[in-house]
Every structure is written in structure tokens, then in C-alpha cells.
Protein backbone atom coordinates (compact mmCIF):
# COMPACT_ATOMS: atom_id res chain seq x y z
CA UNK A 1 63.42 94.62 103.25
CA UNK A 2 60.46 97.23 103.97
CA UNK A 3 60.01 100.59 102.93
CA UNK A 4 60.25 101.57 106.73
CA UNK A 5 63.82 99.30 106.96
CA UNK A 6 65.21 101.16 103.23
CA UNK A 7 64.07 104.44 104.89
CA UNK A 8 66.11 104.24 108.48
CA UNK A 9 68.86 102.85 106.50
CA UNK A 10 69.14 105.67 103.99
CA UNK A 11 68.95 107.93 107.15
CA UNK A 12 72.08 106.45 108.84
CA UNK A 13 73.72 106.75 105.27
CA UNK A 14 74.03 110.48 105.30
CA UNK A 15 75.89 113.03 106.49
CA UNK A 16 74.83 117.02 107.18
CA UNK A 17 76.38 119.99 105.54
CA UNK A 18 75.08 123.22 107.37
CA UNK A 19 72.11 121.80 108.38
CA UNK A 20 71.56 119.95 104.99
CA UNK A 21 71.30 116.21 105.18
CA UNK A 22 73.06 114.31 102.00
CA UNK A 23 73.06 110.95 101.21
CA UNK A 24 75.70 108.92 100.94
CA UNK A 25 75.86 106.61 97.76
CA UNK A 26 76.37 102.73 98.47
CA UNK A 27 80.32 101.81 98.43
CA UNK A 28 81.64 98.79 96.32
CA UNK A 29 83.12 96.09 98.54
CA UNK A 30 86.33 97.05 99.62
CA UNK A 31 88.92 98.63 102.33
CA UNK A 32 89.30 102.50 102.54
CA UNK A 33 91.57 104.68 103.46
CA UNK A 34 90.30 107.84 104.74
CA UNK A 35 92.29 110.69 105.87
CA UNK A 36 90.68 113.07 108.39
CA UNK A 37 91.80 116.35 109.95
CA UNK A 38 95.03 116.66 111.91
CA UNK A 39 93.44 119.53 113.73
CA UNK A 40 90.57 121.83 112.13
CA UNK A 41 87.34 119.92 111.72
CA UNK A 42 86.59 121.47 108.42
CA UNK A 43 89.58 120.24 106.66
CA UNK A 44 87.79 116.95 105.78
CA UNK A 45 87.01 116.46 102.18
CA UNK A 46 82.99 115.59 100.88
CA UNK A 47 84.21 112.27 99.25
CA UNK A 48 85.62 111.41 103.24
CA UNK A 49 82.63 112.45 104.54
CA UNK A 50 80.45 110.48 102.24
CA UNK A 51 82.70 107.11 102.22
CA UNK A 52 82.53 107.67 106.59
CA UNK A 53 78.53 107.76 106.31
CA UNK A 54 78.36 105.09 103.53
CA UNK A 55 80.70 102.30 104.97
CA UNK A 56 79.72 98.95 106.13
CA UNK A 57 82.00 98.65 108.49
CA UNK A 58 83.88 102.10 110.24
CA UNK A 59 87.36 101.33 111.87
CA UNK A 60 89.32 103.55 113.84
CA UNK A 61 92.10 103.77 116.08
CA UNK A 62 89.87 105.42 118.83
CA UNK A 63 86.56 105.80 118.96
CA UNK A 64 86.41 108.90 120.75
CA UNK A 65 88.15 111.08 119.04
CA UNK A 66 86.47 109.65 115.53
CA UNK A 67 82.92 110.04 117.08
CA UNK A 68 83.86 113.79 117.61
CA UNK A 69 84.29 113.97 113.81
CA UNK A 70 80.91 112.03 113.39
CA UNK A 71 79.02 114.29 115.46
CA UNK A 72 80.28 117.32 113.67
CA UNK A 73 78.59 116.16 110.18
CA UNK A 74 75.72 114.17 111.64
CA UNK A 75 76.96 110.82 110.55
CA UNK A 76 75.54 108.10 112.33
CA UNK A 77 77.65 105.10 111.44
CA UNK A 78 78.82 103.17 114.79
CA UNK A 79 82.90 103.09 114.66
CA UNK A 80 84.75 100.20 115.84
CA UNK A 81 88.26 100.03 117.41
CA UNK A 82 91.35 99.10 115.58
CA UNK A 83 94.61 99.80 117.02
CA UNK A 84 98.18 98.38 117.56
CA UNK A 85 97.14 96.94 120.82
CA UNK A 86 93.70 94.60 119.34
CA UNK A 87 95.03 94.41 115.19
CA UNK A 88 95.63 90.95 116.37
CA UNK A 89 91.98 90.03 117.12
CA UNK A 90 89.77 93.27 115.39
CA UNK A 91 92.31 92.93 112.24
CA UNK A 92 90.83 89.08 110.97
CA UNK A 93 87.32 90.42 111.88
CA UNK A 94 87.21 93.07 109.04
CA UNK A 95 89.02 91.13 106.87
CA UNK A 96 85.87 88.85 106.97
CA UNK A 97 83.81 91.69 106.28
CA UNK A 98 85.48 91.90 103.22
CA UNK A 99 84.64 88.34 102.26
CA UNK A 100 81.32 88.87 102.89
CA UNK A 101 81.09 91.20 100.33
CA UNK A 102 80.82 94.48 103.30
CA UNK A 103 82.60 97.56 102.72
CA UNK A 104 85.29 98.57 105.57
CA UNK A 105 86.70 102.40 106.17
CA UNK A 106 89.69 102.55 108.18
CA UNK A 107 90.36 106.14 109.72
CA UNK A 108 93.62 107.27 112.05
CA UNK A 109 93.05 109.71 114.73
CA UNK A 110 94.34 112.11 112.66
CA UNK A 111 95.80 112.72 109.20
CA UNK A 112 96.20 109.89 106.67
CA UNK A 113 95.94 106.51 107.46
CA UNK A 114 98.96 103.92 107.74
CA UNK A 115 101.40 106.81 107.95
CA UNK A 116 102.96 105.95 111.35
CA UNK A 117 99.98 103.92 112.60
CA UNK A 118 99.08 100.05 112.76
CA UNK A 119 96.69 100.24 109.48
CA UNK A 120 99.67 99.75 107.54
CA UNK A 121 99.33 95.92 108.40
CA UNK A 122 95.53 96.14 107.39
CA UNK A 123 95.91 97.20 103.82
CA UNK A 124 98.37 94.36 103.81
CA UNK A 125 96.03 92.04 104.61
CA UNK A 126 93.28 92.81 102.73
CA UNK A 127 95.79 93.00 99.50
CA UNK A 128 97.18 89.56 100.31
CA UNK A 129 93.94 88.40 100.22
CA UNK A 130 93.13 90.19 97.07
CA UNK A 131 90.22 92.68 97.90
CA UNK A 132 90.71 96.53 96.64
CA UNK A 133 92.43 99.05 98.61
CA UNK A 134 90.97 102.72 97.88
CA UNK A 135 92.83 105.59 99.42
CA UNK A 136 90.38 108.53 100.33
CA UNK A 137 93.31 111.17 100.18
CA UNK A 138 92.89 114.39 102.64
CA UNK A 139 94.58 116.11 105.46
CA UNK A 140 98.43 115.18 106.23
CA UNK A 141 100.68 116.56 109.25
CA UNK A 142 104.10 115.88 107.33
CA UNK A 143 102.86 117.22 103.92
CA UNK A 144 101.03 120.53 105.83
CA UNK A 145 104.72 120.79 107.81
CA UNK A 146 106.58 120.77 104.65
CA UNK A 147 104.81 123.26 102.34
CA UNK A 148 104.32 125.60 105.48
CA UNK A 149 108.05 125.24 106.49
CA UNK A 150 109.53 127.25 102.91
CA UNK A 151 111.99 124.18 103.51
CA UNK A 152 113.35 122.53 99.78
CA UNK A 153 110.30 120.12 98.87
CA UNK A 154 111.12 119.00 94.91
CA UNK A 155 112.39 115.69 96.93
CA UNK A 156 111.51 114.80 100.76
CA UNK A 157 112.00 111.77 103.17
CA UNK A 158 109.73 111.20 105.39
CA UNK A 159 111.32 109.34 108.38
CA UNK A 160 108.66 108.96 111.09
CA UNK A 161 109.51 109.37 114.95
CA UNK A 162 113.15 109.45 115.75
CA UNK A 163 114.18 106.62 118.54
CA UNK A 164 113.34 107.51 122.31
CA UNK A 165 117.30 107.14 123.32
CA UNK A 166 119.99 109.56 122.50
CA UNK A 167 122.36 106.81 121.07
CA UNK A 168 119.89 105.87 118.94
CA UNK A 169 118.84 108.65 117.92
CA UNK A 170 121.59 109.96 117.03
CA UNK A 171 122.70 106.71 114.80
CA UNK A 172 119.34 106.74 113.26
CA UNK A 173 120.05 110.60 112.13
CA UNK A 174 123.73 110.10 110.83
CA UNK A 175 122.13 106.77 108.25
CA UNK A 176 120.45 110.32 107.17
CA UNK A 177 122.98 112.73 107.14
CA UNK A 178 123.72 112.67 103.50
CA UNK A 179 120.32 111.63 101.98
CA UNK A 180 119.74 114.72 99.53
CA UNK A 181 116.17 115.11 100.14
CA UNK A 182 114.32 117.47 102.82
CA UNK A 183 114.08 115.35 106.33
CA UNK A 184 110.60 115.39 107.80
CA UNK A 185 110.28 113.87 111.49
CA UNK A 186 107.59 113.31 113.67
CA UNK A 187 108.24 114.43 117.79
CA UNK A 188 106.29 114.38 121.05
CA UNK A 189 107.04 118.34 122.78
CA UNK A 190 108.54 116.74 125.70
CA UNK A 191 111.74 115.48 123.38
CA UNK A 192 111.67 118.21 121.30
CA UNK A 193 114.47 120.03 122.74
CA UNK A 194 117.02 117.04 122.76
CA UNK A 195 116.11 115.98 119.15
CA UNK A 196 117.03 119.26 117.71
CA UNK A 197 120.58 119.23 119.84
CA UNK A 198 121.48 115.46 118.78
CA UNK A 199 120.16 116.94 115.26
CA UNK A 200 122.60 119.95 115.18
CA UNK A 201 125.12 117.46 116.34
CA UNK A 202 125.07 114.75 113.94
CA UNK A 203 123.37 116.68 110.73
CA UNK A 204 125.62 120.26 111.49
CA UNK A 205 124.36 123.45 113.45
CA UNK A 206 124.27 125.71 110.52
CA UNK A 207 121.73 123.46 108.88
CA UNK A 208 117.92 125.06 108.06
CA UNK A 209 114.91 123.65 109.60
CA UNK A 210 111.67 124.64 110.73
CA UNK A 211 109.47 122.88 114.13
CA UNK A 212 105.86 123.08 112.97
CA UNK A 213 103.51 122.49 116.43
CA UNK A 214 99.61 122.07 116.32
CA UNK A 215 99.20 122.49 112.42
CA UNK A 216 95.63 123.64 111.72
CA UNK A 217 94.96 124.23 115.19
CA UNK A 218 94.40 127.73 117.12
CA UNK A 219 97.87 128.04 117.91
CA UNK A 220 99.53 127.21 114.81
CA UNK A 221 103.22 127.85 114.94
CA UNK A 222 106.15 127.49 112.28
CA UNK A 223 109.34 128.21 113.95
CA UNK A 224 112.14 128.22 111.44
CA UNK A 225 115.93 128.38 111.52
CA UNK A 226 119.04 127.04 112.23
CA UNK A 227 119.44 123.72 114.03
CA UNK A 228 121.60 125.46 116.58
CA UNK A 229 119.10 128.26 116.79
CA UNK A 230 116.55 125.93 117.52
CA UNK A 231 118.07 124.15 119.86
CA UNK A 232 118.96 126.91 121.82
CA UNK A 233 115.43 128.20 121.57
CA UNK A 234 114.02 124.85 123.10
CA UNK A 235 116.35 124.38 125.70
CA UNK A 236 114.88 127.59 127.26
CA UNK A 237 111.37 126.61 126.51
CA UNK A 238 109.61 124.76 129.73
CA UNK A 239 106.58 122.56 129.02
CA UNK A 240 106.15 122.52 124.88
CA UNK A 241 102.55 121.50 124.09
CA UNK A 242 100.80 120.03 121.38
CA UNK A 243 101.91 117.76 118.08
CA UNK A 244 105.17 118.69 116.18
CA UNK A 245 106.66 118.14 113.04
CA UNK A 246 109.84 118.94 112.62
CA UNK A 247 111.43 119.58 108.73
CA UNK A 248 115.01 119.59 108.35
CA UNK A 249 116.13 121.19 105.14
CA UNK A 250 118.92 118.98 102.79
CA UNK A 251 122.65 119.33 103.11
CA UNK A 252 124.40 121.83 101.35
CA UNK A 253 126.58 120.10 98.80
CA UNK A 254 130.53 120.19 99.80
CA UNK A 255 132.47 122.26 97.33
CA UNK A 256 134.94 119.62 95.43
CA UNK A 257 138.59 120.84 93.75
CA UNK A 258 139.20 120.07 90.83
CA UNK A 259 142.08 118.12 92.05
CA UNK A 260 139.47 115.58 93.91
CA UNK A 261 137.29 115.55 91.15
CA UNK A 262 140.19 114.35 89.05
CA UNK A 263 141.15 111.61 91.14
CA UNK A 264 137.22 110.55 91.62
CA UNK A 265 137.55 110.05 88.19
CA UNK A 266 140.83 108.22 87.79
CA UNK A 267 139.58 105.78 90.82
CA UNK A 268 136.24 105.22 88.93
CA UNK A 269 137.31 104.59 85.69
CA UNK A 270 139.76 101.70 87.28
CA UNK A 271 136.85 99.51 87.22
CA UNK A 272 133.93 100.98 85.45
CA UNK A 273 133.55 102.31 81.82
CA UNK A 274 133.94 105.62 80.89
CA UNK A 275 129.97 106.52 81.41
CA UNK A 276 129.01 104.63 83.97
CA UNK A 277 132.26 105.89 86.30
CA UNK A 278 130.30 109.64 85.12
CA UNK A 279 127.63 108.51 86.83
CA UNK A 280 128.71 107.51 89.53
CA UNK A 281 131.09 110.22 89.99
CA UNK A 282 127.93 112.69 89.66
CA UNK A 283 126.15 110.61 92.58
CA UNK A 284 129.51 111.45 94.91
CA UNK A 285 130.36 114.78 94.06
CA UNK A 286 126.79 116.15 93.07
CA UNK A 287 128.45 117.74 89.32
CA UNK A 288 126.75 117.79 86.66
CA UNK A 289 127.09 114.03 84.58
CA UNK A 290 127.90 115.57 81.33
CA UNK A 291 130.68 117.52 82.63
CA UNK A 292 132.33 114.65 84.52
CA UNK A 293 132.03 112.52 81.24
CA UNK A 294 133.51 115.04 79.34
CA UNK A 295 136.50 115.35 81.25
CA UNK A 296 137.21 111.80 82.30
CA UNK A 297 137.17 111.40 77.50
CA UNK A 298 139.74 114.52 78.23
CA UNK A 299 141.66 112.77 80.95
CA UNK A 300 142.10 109.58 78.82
CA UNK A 301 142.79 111.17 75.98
CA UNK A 302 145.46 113.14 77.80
CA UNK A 303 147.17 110.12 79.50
CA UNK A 304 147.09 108.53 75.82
CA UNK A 305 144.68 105.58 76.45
């Protein structure tokens, strides 16, 4: 290699920071992640930006919308397509760039890769086959929904896009009815409207939630309230634009009497010992474990066993 060849090459590894050029170190052999804006350019991170310019090999789901991103920091690395519809064919080809030693970026159109896209099958691949996976973490729409929604976030699920068909839909919401954890859903705006009705159907009308549409973008909007208020809202709304994420806050736990507590107990302790039926009975009812134990010890010590 020439001093001419090491020069051009250390030119393509680079990318530009306000008119700065900065090289991009050389990357260890391996497959990584990189998460890129959902939305405002300059949400990317300098480790991205330098693992984009550095790679061997640049994968994306569309090379359009990643060149865009190129252009803005001057990085000159060529991207090449990998997407749901080719993973078949372009998936083996850069998982012989990893055995020959190459280094291989994968980036989604947005946000963090293999959340809701085909990379997911990539990283599997590549750790099958026992080659490094490095996650380049950054921007990510159902994270960005959740802290901007004031929604409960100590424990979230994250359940993807809802099914297309109302029956579905509506089966796929009551598995998560009861899950005690903030719900986070991806929607198109055309569905919007009968998502959040089949929602305050199945998951209750007076439950929060908050529709979060073209996060980090110019018209940036958290809507928050009731399902039924939503609902309501969107029915009246004609032709919702851009990408939503839609939170749903956890249920409210059910007040129990004392009376059903009791007999939780009683039913429990049939077939379980004394702590593990307190357990159990704390997973049901949502009381507090040490309470329940205590008075299931009281309730067998009052009934003499």
C-alpha cells in the first residue's frame, strides 16, 4: 500500500464536525449496532458517527435515507442495502465479511437497530457463528415516547406494532391487559384512531396514555390522556401525519376485601406452604408479601393447625 493509497483511505475514514474533518480510528472485526436519529439529524452520538465513517462494510435498511445522514457529517463510506425483503441473499454476504476479518455496521432508518426491524436476524447470525456483536447505543422512538409521555416508567413493555385487524388487535391487547408495566406501541397515523378505541375497549376508558407523533421533529407533539379522551380526539381528526408512539400507562390495581384476601389465602395454602402461597398471593392481589404471610401464620394459628 502507497502513501497516496493510506492517504485517500484515511480521507474516506472521517467524518466532519462544523467544518472540521476527524478521523475515524480503525474498528476491530465485528458487527455493529448503530442507532441513528428518529428525526433531528443532530441527535447522533460521535462514537456513531465515527464507527459509520470507520466501518468496512455499512448496512442499512435504505440507502437513501442513510446517505442523507452521511451527507450531513461528510462521511464517505458507500452503504449497502439490508432489509426484510433481500436478508435472505445480502444477510450471508456480510456474514462473510465477518470471516474475512472486515468490520460490518448495521444502521435502521431510524432509531436503534433490531427494534422492530429485520437486523434482529443479523445479530443472530453473526452470534451463531461466534463473531462480536457491539451495540453503538443512541436515539430510540419508544424510550424518547416514554420519558416525554410523564407515563409510569420504573417498569415498561415494549410491544411493537399492534396487528392490522380489529380481532386481532384486540386479542393481542387483552394477553396485555394485566401486565403491570407501562405499554409502549408502535402505530402508522392512518390506524391511530381505531387502536386507541379497541384500546379503551379491551384495557378500560379511564386508563392514562399519551400518543407521541414525529418525536424530535418540527412538529413534535405529546398528546396525553384518557384512552376514551383520545379516542374521541382521533375520531375527529382527518388525515394524522407522521410516526407515532403510543404509551399506555399500567392498570390501576383492583381494591381487594379483606374477605377475598382471606380466601386467596385459604385456597393457596391448600397446596403450597405457608411462604410460597404469600407469594403468590402478593403476585394476585398486588399486597404487600409480608403482610399476606403474616396473616395466613394468623389464619392457621386461628383455625388451630
Amino acid at each position: 500500500m502507497n502513501e497516496q493509497t493510506t492517504a485517500e483511505d484515511a480521507g474516506r475514514r472521517s467524518f466532519r464536525l462544523h467544518n472540521m474533518a476527524v478521523p475515524a480510528r480503525p474498528l476491530e472485526p465485528a458487527l455493529y449496532l448503530v442507532a441513528t436519529p428518529i428525526g433531528n439529524l443532530g441527535d447522533i452520538t460521535l462514537r456513531a458517527l465515527e464507527t459509520l465513517a470507520g466501518a468496512d462494510v455499512l448496512a442499512c435498511e435504505d440507502t437513501r435515507v442513510t446517505r442523507v445522514l452521511l451527507d450531513r457529517y461528510g462521511i464517505q463510506n458507500r452503504p449497502f442495502a439490508y432489509h426484510e425483503h433481500n436478508a435472505d441473499e445480502a444477510g450471508p454476504r456480510l456474514i462473510q465479511a465477518l470471516e474475512a476479518g472486515r468490520s460490518v455496521a448495521l444502521v435502521s432508518d431510524a432509531g436503534t437497530p433490531l427494534v422492530s426491524d429485520p437486523g434482529y436476524r443479523l445479530a443472530r447470525q453473526a452470534i451463531a457463528a461466534g463473531y462480536r456483536v457491539i451495540p453503538i447505543p443512541g436515539a430510540s422512538a419508544p424510550l424518547a415516547a416514554l420519558v416525554g409521555s410523564g407515563l409510569p416508567n420504573d417498569a415498561f413493555l415494549f410491544a411493537g406494532f399492534l396487528p392490522a385487524k380489529d380481532k386481532a388487535r384486540r386479542d393481542r391487547l387483552g394477553e396485555l391487559a394485566a401486565a403491570p408495566a407501562t405499554l409502549i406501541f408502535f402505530e402508522s397515523p392512518h390506524r391511530i384512531g381505531a387502536t386507541l378505541l379497541a384500546a379503551a375497549d379491551v384495557l378500560g376508558p379511564a386508563r392514562t396514555a399519551c400518543v407521541c407523533r414525529e418525536l424530535t421533529k418540527t412538529y413534535e407533539e405529546f398528546r396525553r390522556g384518557t384512552l376514551a379522551e383520545l379516542a374521541a380526539h382521533y375520531q375527529q381528526v382527518e388525515n394524522v401525519r407522521g410516526e407515532i408512539v403510543l404509551v399506555v400507562g399500567p392498570p390501576q390495581p383492583a381494591e381487594t376485601s379483606e374477605a377475598d384476601v382471606d380466601a386467596v389465602l385459604a385456597d393457596l395454602s391448600m397446596s403450597m406452604p405457608t411462604a410460597k402461597a404469600a407469594t403468590e398471593a402478593a403476585r394476585l392481589t398486588g399486597l404487600p408479601r409480608k403482610a399476606l404471610y403474616q396473616r395466613l401464620l394468623e389464619m392457621k394459628s386461628g383455625n388451630g393447625r
